[in-house]
PDB file of N, CA and C in Angstrom:
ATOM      1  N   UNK A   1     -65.582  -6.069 108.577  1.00  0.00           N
ATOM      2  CA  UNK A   1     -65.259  -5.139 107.522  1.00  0.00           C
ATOM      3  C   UNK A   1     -64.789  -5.927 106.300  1.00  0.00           C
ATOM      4  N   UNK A   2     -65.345  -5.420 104.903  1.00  0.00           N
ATOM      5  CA  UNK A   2     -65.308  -6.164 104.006  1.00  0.00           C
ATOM      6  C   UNK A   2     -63.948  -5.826 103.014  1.00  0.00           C
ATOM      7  N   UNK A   3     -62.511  -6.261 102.915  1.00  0.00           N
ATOM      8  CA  UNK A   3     -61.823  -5.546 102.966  1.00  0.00           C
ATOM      9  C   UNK A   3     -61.244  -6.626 101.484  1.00  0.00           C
ATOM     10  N   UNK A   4     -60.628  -6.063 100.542  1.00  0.00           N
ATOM     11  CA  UNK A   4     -59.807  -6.189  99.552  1.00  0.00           C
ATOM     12  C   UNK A   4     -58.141  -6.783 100.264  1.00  0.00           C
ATOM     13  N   UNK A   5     -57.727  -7.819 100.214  1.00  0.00           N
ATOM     14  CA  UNK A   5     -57.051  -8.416 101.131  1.00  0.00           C
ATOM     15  C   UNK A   5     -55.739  -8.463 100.372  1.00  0.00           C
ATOM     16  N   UNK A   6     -55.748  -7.819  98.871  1.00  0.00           N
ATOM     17  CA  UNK A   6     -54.527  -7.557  98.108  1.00  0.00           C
ATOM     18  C   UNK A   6     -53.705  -6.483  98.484  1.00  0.00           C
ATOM     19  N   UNK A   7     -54.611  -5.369  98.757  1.00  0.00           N
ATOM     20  CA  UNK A   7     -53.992  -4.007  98.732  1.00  0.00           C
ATOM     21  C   UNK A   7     -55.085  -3.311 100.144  1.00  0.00           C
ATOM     22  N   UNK A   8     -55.488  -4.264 100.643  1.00  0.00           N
ATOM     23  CA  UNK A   8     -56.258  -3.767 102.147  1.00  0.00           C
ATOM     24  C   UNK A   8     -57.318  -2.127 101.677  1.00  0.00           C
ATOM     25  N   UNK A   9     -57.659  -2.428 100.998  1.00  0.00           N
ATOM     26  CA  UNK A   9     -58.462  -1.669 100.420  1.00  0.00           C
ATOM     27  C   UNK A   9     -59.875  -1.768 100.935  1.00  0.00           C
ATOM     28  N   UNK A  10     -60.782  -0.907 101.129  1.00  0.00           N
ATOM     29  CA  UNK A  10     -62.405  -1.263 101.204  1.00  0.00           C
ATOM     30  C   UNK A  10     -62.787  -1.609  99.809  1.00  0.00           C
ATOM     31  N   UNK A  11     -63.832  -2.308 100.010  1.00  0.00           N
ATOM     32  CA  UNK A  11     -64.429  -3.208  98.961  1.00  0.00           C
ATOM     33  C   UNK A  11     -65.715  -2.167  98.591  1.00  0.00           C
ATOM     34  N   UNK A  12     -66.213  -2.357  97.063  1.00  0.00           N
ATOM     35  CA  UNK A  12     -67.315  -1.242  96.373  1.00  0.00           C
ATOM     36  C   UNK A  12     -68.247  -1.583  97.325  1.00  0.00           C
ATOM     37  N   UNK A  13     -68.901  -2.720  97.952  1.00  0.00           N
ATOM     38  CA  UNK A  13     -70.168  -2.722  98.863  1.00  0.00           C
ATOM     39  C   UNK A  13     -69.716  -2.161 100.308  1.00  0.00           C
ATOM     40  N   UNK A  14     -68.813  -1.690 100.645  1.00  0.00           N
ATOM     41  CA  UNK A  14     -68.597  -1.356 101.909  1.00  0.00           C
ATOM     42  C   UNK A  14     -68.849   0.006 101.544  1.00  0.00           C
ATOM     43  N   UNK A  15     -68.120   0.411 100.980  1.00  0.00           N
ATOM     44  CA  UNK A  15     -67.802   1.954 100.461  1.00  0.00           C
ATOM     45  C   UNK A  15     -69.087   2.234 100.197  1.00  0.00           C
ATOM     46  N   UNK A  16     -70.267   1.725  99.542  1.00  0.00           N
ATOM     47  CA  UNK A  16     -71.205   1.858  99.273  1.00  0.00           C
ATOM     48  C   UNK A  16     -72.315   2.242 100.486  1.00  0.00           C
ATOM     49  N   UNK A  17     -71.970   1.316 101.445  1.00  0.00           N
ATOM     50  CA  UNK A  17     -72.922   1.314 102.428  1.00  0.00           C
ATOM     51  C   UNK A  17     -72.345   2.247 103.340  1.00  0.00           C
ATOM     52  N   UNK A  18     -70.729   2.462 103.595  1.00  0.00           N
ATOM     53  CA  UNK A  18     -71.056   4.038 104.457  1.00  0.00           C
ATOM     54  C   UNK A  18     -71.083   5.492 103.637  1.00  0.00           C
ATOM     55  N   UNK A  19     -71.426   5.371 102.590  1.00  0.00           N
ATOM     56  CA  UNK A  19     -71.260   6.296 101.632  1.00  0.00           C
ATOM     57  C   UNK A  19     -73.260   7.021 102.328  1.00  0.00           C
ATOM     58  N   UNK A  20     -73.766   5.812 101.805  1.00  0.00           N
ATOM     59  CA  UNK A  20     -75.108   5.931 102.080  1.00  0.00           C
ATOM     60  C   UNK A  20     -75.479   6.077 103.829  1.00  0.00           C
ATOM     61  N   UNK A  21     -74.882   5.613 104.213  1.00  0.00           N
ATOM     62  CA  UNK A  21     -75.132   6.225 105.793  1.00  0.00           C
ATOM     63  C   UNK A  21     -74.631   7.789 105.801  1.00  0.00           C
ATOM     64  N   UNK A  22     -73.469   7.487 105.620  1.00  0.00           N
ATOM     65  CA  UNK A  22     -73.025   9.406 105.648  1.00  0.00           C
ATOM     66  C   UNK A  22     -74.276  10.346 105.367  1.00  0.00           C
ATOM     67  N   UNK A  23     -74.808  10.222 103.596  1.00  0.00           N
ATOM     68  CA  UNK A  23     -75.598  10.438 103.094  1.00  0.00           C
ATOM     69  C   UNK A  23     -76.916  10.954 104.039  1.00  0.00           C
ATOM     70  N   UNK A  24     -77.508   9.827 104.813  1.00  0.00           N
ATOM     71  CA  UNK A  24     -78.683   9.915 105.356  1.00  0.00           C
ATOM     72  C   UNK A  24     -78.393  10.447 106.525  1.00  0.00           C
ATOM     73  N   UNK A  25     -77.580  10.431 107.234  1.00  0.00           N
ATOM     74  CA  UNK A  25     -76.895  11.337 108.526  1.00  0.00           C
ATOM     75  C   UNK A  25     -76.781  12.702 108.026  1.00  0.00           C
ATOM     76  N   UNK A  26     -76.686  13.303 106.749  1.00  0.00           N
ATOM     77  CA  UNK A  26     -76.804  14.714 106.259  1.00  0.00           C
ATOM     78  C   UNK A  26     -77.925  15.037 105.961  1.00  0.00           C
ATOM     79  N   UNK A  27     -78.871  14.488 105.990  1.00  0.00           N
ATOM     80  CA  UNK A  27     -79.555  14.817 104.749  1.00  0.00           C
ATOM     81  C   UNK A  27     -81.098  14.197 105.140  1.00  0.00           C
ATOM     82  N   UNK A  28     -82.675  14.840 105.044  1.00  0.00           N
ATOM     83  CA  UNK A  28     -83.833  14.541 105.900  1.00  0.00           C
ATOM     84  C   UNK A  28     -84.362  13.616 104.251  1.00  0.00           C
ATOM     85  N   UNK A  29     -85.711  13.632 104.826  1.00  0.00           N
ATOM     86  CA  UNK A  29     -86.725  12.851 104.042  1.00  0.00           C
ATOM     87  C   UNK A  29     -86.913  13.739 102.826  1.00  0.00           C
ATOM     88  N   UNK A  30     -86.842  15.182 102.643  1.00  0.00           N
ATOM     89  CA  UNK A  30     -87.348  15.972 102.018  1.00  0.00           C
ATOM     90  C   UNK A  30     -86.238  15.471 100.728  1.00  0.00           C
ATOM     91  N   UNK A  31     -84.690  15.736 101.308  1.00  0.00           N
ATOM     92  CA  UNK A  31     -83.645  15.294  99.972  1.00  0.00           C
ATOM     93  C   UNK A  31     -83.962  14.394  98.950  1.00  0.00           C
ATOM     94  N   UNK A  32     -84.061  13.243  99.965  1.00  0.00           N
ATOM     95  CA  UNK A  32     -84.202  12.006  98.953  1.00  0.00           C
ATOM     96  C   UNK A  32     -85.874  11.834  98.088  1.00  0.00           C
ATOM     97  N   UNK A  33     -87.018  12.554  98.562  1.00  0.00           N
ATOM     98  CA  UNK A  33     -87.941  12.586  97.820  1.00  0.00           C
ATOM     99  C   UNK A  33     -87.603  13.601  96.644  1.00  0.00           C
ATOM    100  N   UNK A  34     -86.782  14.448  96.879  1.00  0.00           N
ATOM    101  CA  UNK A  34     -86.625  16.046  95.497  1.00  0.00           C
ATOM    102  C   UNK A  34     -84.946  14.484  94.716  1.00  0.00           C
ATOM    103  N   UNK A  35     -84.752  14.310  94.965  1.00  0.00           N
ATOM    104  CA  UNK A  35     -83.759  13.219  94.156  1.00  0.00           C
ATOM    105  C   UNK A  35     -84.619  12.146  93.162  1.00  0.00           C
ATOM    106  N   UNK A  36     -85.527  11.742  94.359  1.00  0.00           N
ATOM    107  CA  UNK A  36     -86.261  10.456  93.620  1.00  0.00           C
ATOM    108  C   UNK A  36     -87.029  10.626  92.373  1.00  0.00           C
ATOM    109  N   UNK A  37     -87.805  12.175  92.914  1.00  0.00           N
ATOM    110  CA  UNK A  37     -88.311  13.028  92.061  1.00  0.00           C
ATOM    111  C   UNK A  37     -87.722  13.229  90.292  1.00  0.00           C
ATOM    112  N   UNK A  38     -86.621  13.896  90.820  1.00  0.00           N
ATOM    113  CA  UNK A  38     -85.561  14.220  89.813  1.00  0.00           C
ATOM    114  C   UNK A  38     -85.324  12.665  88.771  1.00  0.00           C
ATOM    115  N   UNK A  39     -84.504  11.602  89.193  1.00  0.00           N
ATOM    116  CA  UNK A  39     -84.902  10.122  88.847  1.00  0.00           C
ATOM    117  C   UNK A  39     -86.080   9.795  88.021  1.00  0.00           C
ATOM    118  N   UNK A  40     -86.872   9.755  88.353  1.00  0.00           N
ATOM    119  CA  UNK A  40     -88.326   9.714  88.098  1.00  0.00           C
ATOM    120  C   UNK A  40     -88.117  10.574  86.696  1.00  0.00           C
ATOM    121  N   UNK A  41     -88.292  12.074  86.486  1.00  0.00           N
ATOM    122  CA  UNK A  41     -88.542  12.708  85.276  1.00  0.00           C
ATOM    123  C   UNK A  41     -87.548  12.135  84.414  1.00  0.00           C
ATOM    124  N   UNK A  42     -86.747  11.823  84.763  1.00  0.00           N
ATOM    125  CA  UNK A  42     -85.430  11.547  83.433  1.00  0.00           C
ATOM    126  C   UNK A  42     -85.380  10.699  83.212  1.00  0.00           C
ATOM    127  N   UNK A  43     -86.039   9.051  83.668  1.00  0.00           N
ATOM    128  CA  UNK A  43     -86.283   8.079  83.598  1.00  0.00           C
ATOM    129  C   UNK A  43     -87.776   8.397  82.514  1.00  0.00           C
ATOM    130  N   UNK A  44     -88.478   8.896  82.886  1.00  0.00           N
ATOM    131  CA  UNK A  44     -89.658   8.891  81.720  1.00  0.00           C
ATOM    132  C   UNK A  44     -89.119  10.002  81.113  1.00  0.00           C
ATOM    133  N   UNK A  45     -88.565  10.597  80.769  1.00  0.00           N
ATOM    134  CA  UNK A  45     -87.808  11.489  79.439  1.00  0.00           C
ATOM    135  C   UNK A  45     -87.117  10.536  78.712  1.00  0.00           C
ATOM    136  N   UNK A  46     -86.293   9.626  79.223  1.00  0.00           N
ATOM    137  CA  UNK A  46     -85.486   8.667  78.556  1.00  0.00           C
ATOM    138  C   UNK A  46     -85.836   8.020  78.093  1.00  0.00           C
ATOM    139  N   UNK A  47     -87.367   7.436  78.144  1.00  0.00           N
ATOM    140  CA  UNK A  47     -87.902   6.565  77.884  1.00  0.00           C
ATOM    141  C   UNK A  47     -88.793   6.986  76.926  1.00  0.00           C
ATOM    142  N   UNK A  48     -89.073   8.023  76.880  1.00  0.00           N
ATOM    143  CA  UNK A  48     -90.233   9.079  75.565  1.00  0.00           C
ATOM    144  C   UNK A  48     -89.007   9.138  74.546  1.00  0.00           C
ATOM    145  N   UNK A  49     -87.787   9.716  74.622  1.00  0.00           N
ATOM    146  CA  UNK A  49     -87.341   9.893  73.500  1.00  0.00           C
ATOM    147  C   UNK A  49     -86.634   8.485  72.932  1.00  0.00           C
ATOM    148  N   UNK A  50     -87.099   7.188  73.353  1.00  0.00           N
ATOM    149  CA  UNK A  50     -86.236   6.065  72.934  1.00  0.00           C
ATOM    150  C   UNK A  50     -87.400   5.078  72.693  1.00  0.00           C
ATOM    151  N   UNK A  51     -88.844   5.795  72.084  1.00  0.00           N
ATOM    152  CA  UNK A  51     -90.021   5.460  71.521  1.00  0.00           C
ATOM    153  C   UNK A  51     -90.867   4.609  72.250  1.00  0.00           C
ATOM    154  N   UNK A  52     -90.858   4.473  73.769  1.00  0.00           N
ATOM    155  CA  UNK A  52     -91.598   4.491  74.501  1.00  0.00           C
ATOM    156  C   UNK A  52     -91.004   2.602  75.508  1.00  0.00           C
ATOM    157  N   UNK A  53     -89.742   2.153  74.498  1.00  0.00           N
ATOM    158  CA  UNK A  53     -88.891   1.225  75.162  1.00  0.00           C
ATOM    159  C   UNK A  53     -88.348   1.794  76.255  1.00  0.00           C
ATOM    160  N   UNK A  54     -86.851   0.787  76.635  1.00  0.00           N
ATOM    161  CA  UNK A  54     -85.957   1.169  77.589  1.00  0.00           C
ATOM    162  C   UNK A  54     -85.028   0.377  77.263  1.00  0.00           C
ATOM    163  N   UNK A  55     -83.868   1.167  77.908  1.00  0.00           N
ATOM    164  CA  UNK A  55     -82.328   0.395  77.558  1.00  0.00           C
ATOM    165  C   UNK A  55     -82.310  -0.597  78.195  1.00  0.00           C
ATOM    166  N   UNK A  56     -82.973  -1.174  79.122  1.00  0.00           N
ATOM    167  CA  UNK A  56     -82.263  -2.120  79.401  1.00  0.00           C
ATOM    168  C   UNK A  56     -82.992  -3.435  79.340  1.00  0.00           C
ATOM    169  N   UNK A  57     -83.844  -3.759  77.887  1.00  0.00           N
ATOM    170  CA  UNK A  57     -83.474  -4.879  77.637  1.00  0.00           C
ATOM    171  C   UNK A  57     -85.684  -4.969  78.042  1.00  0.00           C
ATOM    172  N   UNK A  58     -85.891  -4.261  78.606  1.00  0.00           N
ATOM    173  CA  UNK A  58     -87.746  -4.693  79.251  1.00  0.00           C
ATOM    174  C   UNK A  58     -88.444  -4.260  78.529  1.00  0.00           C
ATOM    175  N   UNK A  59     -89.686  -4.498  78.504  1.00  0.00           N
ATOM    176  CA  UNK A  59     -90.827  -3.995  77.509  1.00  0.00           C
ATOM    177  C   UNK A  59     -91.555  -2.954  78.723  1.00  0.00           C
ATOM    178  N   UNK A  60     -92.211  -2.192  77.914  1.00  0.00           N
ATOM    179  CA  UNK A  60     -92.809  -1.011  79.016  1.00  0.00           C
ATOM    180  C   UNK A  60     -94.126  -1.818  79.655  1.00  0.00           C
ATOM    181  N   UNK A  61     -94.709  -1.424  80.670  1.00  0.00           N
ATOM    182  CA  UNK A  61     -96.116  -1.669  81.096  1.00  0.00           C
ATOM    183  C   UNK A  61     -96.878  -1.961  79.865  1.00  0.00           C
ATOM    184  N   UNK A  62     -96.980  -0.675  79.446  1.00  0.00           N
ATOM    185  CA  UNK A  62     -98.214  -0.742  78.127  1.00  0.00           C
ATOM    186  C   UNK A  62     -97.973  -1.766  76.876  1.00  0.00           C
ATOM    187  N   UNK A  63     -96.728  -1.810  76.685  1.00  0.00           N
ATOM    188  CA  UNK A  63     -96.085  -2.712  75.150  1.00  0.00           C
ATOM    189  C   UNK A  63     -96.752  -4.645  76.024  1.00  0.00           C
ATOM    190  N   UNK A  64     -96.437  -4.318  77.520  1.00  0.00           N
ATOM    191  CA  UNK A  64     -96.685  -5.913  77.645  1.00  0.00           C
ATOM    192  C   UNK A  64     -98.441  -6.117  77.833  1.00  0.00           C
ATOM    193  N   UNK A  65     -99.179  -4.873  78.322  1.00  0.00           N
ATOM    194  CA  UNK A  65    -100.644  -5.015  78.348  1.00  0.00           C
ATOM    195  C   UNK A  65    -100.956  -5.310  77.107  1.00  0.00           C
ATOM    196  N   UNK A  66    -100.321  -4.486  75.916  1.00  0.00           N
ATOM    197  CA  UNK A  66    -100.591  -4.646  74.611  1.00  0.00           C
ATOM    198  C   UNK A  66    -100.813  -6.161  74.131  1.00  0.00           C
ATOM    199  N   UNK A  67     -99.458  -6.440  74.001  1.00  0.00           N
ATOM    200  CA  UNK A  67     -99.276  -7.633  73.199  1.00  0.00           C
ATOM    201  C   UNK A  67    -100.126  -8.788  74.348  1.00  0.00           C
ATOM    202  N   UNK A  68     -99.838  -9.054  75.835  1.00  0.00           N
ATOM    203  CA  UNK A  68    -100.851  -9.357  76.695  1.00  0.00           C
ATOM    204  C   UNK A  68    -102.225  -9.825  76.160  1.00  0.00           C
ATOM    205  N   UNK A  69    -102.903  -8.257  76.249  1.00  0.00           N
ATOM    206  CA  UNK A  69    -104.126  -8.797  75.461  1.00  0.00           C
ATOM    207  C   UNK A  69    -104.745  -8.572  74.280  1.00  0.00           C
ATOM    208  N   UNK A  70    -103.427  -8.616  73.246  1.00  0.00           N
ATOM    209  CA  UNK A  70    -103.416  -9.443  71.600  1.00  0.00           C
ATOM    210  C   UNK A  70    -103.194 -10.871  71.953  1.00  0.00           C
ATOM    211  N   UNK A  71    -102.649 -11.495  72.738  1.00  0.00           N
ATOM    212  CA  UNK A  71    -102.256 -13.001  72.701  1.00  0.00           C
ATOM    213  C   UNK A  71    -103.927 -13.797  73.328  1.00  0.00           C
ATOM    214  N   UNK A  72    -104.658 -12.766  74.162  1.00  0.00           N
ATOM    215  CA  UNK A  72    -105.669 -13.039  75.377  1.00  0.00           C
ATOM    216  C   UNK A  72    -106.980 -13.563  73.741  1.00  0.00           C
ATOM    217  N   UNK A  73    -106.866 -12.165  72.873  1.00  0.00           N
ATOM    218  CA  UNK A  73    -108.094 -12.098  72.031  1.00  0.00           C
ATOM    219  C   UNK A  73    -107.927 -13.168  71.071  1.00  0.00           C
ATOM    220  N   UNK A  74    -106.465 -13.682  70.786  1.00  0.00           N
ATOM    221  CA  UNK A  74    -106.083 -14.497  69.483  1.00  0.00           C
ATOM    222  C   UNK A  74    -106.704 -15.702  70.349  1.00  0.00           C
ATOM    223  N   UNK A  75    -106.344 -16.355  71.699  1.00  0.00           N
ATOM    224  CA  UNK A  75    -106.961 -17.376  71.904  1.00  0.00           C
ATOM    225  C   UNK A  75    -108.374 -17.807  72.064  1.00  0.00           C
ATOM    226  N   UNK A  76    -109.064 -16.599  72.586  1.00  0.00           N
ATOM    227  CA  UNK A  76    -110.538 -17.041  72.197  1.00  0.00           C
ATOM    228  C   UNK A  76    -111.297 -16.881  70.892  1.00  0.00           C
ATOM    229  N   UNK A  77    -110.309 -16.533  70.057  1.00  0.00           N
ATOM    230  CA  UNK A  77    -110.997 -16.873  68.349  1.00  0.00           C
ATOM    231  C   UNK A  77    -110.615 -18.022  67.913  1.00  0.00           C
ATOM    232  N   UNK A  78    -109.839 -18.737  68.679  1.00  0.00           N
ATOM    233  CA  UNK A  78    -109.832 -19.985  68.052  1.00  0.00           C
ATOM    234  C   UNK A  78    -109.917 -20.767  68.565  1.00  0.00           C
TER     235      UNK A  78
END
């Protein structure tokens, strides 16, 4: 047990991992696909209204196919 040895506390990865067992002991396949689901739309909503970037720092699929193959066409013209 992964324990905070100041104040004998559980530690965020412990807590984490029976948080998520609890979780899956309640709860079938159907939950976590209508969650992932849910995830999924608001992740591409977030990403439409923040001009097709993302917060954290990555270029989308398409921005790197883009520039990808702009860099692909610039080298065989010259």
């Amino acid at each position: 047990m992964a324990q905070n040895n100041e104040n004998n506390k559980m530690s965020r990865e412990e807590a984490g991992r029976k948080g998520g067992e609890a979780t899956a002991r309640n709860h079938d396949r159907e939950f976590y696909q209508e969650i992932g689901e849910k995830g999924g739309e608001a992740r591409g909503h977030q990403r439409s209204n923040s001009g097709g970037g993302s917060d954290d720092g990555k270029m989308s699929r398409e921005e790197a196919g883009r520039k990808g193959g702009e860099a692909r066409a610039r080298q065989r013209d010259n």
